[in-house]
PDB file of N, CA and C in Angstrom:
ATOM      1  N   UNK A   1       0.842  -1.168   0.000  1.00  0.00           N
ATOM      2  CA  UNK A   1       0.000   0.000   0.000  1.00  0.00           C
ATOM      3  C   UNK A   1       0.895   1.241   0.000  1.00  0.00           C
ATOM      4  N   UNK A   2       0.728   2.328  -0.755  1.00  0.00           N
ATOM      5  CA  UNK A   2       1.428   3.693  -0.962  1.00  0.00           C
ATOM      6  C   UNK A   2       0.374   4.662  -0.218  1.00  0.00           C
ATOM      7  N   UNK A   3       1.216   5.554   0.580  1.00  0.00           N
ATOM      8  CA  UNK A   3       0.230   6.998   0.391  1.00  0.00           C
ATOM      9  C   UNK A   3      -0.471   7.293  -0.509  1.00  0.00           C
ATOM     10  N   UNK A   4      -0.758   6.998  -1.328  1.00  0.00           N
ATOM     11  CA  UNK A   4      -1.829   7.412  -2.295  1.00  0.00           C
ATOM     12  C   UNK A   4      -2.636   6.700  -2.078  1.00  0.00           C
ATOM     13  N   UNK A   5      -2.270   5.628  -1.566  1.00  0.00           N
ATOM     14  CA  UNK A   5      -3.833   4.659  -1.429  1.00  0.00           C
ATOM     15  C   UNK A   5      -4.777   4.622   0.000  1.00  0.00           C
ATOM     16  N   UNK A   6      -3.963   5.963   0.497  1.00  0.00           N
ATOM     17  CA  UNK A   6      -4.192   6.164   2.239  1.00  0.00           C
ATOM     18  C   UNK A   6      -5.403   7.368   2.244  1.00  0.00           C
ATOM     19  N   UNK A   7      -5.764   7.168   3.046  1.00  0.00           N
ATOM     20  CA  UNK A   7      -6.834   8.692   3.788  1.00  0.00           C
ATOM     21  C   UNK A   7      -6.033   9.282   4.828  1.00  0.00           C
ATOM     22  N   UNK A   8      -5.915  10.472   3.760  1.00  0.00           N
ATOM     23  CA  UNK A   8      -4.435  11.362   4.379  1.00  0.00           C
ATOM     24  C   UNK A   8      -5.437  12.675   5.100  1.00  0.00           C
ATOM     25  N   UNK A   9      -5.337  12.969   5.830  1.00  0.00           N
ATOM     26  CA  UNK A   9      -5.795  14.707   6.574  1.00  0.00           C
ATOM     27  C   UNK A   9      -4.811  15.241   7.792  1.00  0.00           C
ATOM     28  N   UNK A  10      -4.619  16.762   7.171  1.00  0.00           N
ATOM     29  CA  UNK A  10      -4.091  17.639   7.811  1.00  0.00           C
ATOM     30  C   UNK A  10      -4.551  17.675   8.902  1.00  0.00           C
ATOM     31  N   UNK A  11      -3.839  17.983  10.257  1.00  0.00           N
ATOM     32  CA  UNK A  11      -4.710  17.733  11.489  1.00  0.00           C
ATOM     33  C   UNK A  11      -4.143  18.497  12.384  1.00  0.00           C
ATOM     34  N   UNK A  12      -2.708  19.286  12.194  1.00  0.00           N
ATOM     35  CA  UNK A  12      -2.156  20.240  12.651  1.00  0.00           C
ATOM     36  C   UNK A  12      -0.904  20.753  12.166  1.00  0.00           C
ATOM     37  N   UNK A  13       0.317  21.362  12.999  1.00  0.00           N
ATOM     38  CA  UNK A  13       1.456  21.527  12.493  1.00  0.00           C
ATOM     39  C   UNK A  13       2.307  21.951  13.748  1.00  0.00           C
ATOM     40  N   UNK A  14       3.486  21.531  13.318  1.00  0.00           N
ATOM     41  CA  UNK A  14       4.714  22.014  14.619  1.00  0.00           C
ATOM     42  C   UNK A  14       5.210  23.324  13.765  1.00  0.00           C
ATOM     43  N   UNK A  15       5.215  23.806  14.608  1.00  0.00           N
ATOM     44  CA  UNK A  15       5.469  25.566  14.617  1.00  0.00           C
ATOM     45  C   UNK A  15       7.031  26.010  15.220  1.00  0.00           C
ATOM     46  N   UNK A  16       8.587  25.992  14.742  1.00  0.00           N
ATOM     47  CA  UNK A  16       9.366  25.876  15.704  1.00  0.00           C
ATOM     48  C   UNK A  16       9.895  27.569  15.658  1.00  0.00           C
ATOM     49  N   UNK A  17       9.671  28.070  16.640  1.00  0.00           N
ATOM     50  CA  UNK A  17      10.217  29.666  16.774  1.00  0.00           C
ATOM     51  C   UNK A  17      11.321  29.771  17.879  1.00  0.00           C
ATOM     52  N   UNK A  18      11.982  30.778  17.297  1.00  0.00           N
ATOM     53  CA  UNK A  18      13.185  31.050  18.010  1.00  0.00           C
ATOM     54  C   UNK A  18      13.013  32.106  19.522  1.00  0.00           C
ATOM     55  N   UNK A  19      13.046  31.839  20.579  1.00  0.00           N
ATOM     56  CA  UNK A  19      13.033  32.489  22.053  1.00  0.00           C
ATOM     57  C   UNK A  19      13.747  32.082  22.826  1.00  0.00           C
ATOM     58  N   UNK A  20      14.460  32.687  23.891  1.00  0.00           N
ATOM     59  CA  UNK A  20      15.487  33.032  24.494  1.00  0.00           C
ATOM     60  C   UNK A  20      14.884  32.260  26.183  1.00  0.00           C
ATOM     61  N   UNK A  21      13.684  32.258  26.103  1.00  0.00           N
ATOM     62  CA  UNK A  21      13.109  31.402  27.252  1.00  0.00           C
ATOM     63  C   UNK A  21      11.618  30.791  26.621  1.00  0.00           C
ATOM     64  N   UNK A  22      11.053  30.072  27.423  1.00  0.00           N
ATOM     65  CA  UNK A  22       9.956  29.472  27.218  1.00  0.00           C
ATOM     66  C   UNK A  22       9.004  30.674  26.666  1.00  0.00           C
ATOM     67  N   UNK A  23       8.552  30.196  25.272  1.00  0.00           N
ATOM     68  CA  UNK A  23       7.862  31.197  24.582  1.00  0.00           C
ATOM     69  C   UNK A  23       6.278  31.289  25.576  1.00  0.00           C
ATOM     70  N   UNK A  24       5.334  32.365  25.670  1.00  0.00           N
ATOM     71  CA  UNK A  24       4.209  32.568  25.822  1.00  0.00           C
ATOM     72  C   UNK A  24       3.675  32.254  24.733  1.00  0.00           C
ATOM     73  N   UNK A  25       2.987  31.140  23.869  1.00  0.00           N
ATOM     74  CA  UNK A  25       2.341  31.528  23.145  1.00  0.00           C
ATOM     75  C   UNK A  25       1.091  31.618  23.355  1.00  0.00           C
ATOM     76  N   UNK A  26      -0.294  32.316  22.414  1.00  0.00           N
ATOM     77  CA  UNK A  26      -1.335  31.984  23.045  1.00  0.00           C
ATOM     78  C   UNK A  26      -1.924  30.656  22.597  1.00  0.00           C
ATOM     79  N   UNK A  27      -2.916  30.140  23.527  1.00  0.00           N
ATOM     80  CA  UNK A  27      -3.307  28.925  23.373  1.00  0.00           C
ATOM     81  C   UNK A  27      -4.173  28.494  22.610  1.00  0.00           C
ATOM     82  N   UNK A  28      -4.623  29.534  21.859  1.00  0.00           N
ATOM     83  CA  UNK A  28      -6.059  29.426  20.725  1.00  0.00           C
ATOM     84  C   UNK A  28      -6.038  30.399  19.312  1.00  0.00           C
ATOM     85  N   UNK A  29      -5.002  29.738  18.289  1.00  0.00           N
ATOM     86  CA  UNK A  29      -4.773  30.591  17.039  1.00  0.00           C
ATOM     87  C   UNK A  29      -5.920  30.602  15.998  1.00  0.00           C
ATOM     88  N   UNK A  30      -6.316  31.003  15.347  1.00  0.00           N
ATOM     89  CA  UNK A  30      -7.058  30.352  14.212  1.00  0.00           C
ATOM     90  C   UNK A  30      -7.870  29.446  14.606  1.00  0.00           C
ATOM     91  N   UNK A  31      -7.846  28.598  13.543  1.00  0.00           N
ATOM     92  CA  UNK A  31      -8.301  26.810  13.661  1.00  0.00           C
ATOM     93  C   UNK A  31      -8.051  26.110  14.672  1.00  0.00           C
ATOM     94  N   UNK A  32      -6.564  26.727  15.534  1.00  0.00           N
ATOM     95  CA  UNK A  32      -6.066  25.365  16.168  1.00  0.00           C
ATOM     96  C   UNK A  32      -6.104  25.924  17.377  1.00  0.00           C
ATOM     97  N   UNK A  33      -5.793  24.419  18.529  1.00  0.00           N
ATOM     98  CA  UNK A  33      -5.124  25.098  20.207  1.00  0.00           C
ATOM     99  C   UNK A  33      -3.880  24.418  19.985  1.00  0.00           C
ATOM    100  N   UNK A  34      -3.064  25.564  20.853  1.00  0.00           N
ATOM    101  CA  UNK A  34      -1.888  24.928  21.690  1.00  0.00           C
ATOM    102  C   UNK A  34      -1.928  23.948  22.558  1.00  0.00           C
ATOM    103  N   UNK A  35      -1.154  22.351  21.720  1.00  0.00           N
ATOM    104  CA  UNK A  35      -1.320  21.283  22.566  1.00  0.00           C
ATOM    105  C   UNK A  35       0.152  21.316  23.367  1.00  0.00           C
ATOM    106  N   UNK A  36       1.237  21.719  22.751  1.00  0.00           N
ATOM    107  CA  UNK A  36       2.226  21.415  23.825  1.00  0.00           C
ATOM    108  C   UNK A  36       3.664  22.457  23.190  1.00  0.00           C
ATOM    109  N   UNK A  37       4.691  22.288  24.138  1.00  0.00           N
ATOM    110  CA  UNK A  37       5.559  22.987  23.337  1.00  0.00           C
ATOM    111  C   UNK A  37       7.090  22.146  23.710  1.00  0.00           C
ATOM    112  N   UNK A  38       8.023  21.924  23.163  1.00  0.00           N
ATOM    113  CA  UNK A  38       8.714  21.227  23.256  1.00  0.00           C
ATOM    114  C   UNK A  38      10.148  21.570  23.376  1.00  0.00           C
ATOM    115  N   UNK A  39      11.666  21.100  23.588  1.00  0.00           N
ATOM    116  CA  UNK A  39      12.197  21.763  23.224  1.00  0.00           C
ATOM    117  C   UNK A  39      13.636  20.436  23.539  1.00  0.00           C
ATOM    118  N   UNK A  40      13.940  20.505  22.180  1.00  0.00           N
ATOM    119  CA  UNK A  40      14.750  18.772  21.940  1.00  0.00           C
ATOM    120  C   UNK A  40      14.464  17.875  22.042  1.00  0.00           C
ATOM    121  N   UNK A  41      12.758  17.671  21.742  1.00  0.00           N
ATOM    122  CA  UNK A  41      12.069  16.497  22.055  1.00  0.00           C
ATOM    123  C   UNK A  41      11.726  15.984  23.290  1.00  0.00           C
ATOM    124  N   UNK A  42      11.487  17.111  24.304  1.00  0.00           N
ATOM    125  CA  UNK A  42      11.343  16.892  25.518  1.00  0.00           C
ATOM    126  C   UNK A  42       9.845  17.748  25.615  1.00  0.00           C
ATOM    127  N   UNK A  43       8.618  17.775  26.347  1.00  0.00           N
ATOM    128  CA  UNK A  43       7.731  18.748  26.470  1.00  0.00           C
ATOM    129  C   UNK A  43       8.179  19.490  27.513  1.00  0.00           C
ATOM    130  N   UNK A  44       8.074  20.745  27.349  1.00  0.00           N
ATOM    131  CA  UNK A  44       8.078  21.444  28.739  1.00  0.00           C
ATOM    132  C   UNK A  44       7.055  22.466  28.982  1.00  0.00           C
ATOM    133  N   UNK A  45       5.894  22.205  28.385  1.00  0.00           N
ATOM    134  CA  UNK A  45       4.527  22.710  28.729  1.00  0.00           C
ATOM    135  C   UNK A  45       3.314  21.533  27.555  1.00  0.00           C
ATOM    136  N   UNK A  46       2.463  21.782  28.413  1.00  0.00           N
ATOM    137  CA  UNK A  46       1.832  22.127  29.711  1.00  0.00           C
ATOM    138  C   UNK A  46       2.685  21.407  30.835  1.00  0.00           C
ATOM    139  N   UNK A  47       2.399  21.821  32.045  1.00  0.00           N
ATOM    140  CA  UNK A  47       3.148  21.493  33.155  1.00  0.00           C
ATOM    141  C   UNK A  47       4.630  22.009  33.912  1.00  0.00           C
ATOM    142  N   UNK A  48       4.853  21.600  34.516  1.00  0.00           N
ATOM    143  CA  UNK A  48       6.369  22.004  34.879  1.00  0.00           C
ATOM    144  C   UNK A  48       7.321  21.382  34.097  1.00  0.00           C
ATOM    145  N   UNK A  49       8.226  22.345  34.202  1.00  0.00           N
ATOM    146  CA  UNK A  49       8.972  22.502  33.000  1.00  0.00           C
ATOM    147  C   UNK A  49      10.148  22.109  33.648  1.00  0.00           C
ATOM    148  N   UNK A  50      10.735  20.818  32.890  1.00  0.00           N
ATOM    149  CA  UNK A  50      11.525  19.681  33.368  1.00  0.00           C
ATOM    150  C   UNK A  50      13.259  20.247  33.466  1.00  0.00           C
ATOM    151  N   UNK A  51      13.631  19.612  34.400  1.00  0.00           N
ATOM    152  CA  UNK A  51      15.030  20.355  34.915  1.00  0.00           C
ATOM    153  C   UNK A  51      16.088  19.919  33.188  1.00  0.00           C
ATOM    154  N   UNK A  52      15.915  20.445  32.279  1.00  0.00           N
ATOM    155  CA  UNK A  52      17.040  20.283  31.187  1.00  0.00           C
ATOM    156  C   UNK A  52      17.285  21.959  30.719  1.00  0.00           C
ATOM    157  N   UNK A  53      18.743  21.573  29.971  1.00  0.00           N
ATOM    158  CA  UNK A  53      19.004  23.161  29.304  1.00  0.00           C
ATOM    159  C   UNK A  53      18.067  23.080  28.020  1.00  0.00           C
ATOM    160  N   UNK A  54      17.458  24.588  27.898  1.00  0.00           N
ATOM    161  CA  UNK A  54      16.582  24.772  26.914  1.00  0.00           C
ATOM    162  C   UNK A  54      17.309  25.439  25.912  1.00  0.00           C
ATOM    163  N   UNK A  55      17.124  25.113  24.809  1.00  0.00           N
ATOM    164  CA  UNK A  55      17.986  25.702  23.538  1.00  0.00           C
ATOM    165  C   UNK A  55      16.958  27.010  22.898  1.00  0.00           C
ATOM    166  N   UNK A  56      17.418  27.699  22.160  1.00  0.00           N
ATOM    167  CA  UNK A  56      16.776  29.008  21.671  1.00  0.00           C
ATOM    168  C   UNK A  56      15.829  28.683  20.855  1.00  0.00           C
ATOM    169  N   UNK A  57      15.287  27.582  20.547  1.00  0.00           N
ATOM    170  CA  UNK A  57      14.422  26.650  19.115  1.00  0.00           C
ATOM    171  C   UNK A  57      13.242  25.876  19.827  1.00  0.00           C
ATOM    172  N   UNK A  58      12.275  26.777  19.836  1.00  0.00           N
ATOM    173  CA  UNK A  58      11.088  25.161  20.915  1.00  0.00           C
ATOM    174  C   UNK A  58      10.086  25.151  19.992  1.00  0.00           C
ATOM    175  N   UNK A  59       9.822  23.598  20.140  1.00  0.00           N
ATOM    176  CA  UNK A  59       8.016  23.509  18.936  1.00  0.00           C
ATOM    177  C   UNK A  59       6.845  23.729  19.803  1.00  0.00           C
ATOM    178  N   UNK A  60       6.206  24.462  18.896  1.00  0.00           N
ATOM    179  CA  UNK A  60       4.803  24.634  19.198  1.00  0.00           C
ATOM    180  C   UNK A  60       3.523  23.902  18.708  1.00  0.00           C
ATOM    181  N   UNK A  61       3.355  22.646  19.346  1.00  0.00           N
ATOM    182  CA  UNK A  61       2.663  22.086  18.543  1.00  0.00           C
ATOM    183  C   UNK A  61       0.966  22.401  18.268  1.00  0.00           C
ATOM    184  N   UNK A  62       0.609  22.714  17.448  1.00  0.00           N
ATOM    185  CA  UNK A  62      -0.826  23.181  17.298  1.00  0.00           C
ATOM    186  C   UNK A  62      -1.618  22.130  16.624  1.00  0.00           C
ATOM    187  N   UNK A  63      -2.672  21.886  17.286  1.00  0.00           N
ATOM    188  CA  UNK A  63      -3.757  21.353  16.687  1.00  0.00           C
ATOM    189  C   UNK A  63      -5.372  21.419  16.390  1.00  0.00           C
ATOM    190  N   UNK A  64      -5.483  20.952  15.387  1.00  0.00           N
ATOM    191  CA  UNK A  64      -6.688  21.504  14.769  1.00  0.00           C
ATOM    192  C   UNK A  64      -7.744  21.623  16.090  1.00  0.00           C
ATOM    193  N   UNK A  65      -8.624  22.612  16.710  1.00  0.00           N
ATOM    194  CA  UNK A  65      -9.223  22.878  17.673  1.00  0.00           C
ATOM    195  C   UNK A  65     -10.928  22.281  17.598  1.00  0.00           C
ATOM    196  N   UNK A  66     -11.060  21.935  16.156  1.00  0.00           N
ATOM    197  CA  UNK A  66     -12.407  20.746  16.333  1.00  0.00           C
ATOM    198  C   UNK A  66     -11.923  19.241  16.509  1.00  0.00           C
ATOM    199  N   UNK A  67     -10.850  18.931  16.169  1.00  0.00           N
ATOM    200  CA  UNK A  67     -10.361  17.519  15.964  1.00  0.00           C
ATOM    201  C   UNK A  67     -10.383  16.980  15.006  1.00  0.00           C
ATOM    202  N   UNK A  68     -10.816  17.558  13.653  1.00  0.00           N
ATOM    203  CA  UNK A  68     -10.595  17.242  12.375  1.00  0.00           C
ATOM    204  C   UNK A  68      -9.412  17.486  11.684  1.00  0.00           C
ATOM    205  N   UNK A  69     -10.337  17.894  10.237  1.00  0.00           N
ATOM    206  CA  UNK A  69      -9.252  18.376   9.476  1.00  0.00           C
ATOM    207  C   UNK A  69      -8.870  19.942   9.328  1.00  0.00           C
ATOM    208  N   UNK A  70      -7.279  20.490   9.141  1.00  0.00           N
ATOM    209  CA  UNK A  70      -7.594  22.001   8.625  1.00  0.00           C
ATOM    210  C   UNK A  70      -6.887  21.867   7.119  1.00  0.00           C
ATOM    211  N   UNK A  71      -7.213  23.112   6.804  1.00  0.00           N
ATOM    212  CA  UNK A  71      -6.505  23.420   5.087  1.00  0.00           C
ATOM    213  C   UNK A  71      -5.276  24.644   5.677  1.00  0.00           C
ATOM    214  N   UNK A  72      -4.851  24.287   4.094  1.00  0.00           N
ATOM    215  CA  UNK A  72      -3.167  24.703   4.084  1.00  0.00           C
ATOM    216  C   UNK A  72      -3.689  26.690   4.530  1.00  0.00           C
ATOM    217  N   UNK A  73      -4.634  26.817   4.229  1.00  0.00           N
ATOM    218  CA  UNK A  73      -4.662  28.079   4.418  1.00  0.00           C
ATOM    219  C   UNK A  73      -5.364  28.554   5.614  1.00  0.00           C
ATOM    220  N   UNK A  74      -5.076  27.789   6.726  1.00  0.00           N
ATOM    221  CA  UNK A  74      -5.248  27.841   8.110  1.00  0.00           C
ATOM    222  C   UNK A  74      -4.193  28.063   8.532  1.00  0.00           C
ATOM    223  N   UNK A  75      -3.210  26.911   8.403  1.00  0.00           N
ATOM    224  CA  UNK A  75      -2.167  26.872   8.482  1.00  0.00           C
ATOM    225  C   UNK A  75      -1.264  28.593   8.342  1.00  0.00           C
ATOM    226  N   UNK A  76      -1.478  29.340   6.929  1.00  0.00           N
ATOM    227  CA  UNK A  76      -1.215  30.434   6.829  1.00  0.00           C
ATOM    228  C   UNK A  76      -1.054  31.205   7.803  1.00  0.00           C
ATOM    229  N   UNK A  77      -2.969  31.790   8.016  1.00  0.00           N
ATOM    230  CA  UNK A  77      -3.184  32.394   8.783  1.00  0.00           C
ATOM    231  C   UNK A  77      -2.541  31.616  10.535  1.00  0.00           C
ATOM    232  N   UNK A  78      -2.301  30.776  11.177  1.00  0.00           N
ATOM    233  CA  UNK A  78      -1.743  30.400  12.428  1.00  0.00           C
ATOM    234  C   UNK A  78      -0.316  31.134  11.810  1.00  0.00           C
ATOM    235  N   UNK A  79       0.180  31.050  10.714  1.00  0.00           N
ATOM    236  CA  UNK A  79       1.776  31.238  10.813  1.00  0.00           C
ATOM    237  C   UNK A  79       1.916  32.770  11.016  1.00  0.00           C
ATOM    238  N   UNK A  80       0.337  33.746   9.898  1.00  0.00           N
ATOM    239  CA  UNK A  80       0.650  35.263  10.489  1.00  0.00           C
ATOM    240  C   UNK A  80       0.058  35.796  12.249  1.00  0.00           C
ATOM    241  N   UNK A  81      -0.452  34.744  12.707  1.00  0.00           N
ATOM    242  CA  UNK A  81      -1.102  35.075  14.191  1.00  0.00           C
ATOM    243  C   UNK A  81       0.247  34.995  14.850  1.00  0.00           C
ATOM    244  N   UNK A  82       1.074  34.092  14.800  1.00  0.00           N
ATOM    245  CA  UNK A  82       2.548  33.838  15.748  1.00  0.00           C
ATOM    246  C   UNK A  82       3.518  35.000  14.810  1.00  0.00           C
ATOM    247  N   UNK A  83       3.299  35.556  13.392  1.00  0.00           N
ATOM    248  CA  UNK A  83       4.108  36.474  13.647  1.00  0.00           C
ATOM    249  C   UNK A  83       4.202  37.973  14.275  1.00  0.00           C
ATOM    250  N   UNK A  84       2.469  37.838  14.322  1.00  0.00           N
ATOM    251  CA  UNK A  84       1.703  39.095  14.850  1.00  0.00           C
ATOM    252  C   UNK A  84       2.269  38.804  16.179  1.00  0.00           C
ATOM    253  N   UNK A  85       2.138  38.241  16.887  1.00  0.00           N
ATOM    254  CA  UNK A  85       2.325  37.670  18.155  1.00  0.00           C
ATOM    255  C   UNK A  85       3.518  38.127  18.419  1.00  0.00           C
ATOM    256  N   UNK A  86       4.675  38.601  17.812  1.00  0.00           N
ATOM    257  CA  UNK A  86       5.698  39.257  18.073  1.00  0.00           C
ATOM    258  C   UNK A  86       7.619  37.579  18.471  1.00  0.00           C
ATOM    259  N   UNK A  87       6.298  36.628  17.651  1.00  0.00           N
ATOM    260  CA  UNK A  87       7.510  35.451  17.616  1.00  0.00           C
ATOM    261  C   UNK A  87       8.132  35.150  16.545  1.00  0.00           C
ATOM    262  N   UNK A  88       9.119  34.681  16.516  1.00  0.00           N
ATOM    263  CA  UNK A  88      10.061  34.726  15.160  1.00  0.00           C
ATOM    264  C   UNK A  88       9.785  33.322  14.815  1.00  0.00           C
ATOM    265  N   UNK A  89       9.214  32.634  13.680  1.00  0.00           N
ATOM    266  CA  UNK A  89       9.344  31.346  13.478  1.00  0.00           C
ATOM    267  C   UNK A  89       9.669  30.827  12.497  1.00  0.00           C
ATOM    268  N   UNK A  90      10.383  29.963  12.531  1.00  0.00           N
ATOM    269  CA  UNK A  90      11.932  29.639  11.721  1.00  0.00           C
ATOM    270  C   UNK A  90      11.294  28.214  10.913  1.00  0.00           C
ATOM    271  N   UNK A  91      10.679  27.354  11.166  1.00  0.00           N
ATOM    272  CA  UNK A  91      10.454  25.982  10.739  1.00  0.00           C
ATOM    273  C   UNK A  91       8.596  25.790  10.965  1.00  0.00           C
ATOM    274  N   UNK A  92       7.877  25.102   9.880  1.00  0.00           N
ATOM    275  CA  UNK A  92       7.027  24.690  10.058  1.00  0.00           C
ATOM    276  C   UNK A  92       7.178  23.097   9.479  1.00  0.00           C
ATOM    277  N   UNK A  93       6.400  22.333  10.442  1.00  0.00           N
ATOM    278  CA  UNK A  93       6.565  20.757   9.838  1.00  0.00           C
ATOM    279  C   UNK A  93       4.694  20.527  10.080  1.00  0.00           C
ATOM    280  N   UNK A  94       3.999  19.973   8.924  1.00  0.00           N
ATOM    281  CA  UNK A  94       2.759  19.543   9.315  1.00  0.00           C
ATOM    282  C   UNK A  94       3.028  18.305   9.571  1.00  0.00           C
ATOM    283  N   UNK A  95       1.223  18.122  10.034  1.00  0.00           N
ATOM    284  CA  UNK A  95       0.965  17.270  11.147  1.00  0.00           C
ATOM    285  C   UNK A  95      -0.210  16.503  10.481  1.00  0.00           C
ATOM    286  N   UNK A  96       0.171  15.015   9.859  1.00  0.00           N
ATOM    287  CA  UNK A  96      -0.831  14.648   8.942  1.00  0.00           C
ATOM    288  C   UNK A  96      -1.298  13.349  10.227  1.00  0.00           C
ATOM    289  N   UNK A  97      -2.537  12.815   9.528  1.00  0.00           N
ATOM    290  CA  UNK A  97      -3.038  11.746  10.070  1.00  0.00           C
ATOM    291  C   UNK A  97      -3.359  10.758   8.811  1.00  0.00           C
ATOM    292  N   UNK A  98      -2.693   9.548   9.230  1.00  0.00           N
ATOM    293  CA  UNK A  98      -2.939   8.705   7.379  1.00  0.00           C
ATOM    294  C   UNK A  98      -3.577   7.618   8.235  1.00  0.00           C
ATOM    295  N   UNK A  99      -5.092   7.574   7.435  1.00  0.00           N
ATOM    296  CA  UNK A  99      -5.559   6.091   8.020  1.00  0.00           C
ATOM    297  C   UNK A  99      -6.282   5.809   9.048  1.00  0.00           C
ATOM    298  N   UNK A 100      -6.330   7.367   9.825  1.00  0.00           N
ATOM    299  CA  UNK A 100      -6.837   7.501  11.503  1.00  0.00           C
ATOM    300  C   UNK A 100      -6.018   7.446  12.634  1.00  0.00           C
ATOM    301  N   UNK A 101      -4.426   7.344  11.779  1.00  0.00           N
ATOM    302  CA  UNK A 101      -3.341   7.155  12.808  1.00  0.00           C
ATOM    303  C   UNK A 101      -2.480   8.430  12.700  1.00  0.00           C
ATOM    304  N   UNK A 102      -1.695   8.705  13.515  1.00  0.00           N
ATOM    305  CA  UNK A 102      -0.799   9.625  13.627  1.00  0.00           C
ATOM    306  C   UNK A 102       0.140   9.160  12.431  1.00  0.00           C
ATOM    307  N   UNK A 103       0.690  10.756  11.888  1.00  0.00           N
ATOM    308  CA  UNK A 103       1.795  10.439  11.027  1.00  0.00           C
ATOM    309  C   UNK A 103       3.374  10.285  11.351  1.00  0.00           C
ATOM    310  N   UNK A 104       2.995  11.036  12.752  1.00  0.00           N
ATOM    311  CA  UNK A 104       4.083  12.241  13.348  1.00  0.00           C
ATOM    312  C   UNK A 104       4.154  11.432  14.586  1.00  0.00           C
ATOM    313  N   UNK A 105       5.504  12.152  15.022  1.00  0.00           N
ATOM    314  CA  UNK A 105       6.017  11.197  16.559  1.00  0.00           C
ATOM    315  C   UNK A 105       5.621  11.833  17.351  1.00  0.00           C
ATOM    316  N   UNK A 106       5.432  11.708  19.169  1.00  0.00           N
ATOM    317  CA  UNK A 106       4.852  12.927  20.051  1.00  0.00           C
ATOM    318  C   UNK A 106       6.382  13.102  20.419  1.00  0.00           C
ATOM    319  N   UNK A 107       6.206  14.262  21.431  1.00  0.00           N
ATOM    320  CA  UNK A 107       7.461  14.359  22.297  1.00  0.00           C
ATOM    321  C   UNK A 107       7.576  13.195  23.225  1.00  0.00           C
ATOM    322  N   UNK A 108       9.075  13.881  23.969  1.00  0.00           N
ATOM    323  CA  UNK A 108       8.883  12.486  25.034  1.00  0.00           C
ATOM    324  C   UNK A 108       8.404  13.253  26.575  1.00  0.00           C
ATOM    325  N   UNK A 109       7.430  13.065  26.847  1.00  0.00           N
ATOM    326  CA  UNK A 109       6.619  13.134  27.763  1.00  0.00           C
ATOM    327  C   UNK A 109       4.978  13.632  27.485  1.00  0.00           C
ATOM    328  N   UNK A 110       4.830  13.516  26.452  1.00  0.00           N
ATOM    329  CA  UNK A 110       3.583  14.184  26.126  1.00  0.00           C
ATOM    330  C   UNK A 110       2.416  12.925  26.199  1.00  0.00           C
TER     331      UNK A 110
END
């Protein structure tokens, strides 16, 4: 079986922006909420934020806020809300679901 023969939907995207400490972002962009934010594959929100050095690069992972699907031009608009937002963001990776399964890995603690 190929991806093409899959039921592919957009379902969010990692958002990775550059901050000097744990970014504020807000928790409700567009389409999506803020499910977590990460930083070397570690989560360090929601919750307390685990005794490691944090590097200047953390993901923001957003997801679609009905639990479906969004379009690429959601996506957009989330990328001009975080630049409005006054965050610099350097990398976007989407967040597909093929099949009803995740495409994408979680962090490690999420």
């Amino acid at each position: 079986m190929s991806l093409l023969d899959s039921k592919v939907k957009l379902v969010g995207c990692d958002v990775f922006v550059h901050s000097d400490s744990l970014p504020k972002m807000p928790e409700n962009i567009a389409a999506f909420r803020l499910a977590l934010i990460s930083n070397r594959g570690t989560k360090v929100w929601p919750g307390p934020t685990p005794n490691i050095h944090l590097t200047d690069i953390h993901c923001c992972r957003f997801m679609s806020e009905s639990g479906g699907h969004v379009s690429h031009g959601d996506v957009l608009k989330l990328l001009g809300s975080v630049d409005a937002a006054g965050f610099e963001w350097v990398h976007v990776e989407k967040l597909l679901e093929i099949d009803g399964k995740p495409g994408f890995a979680k962090a490690q603690g999420e």
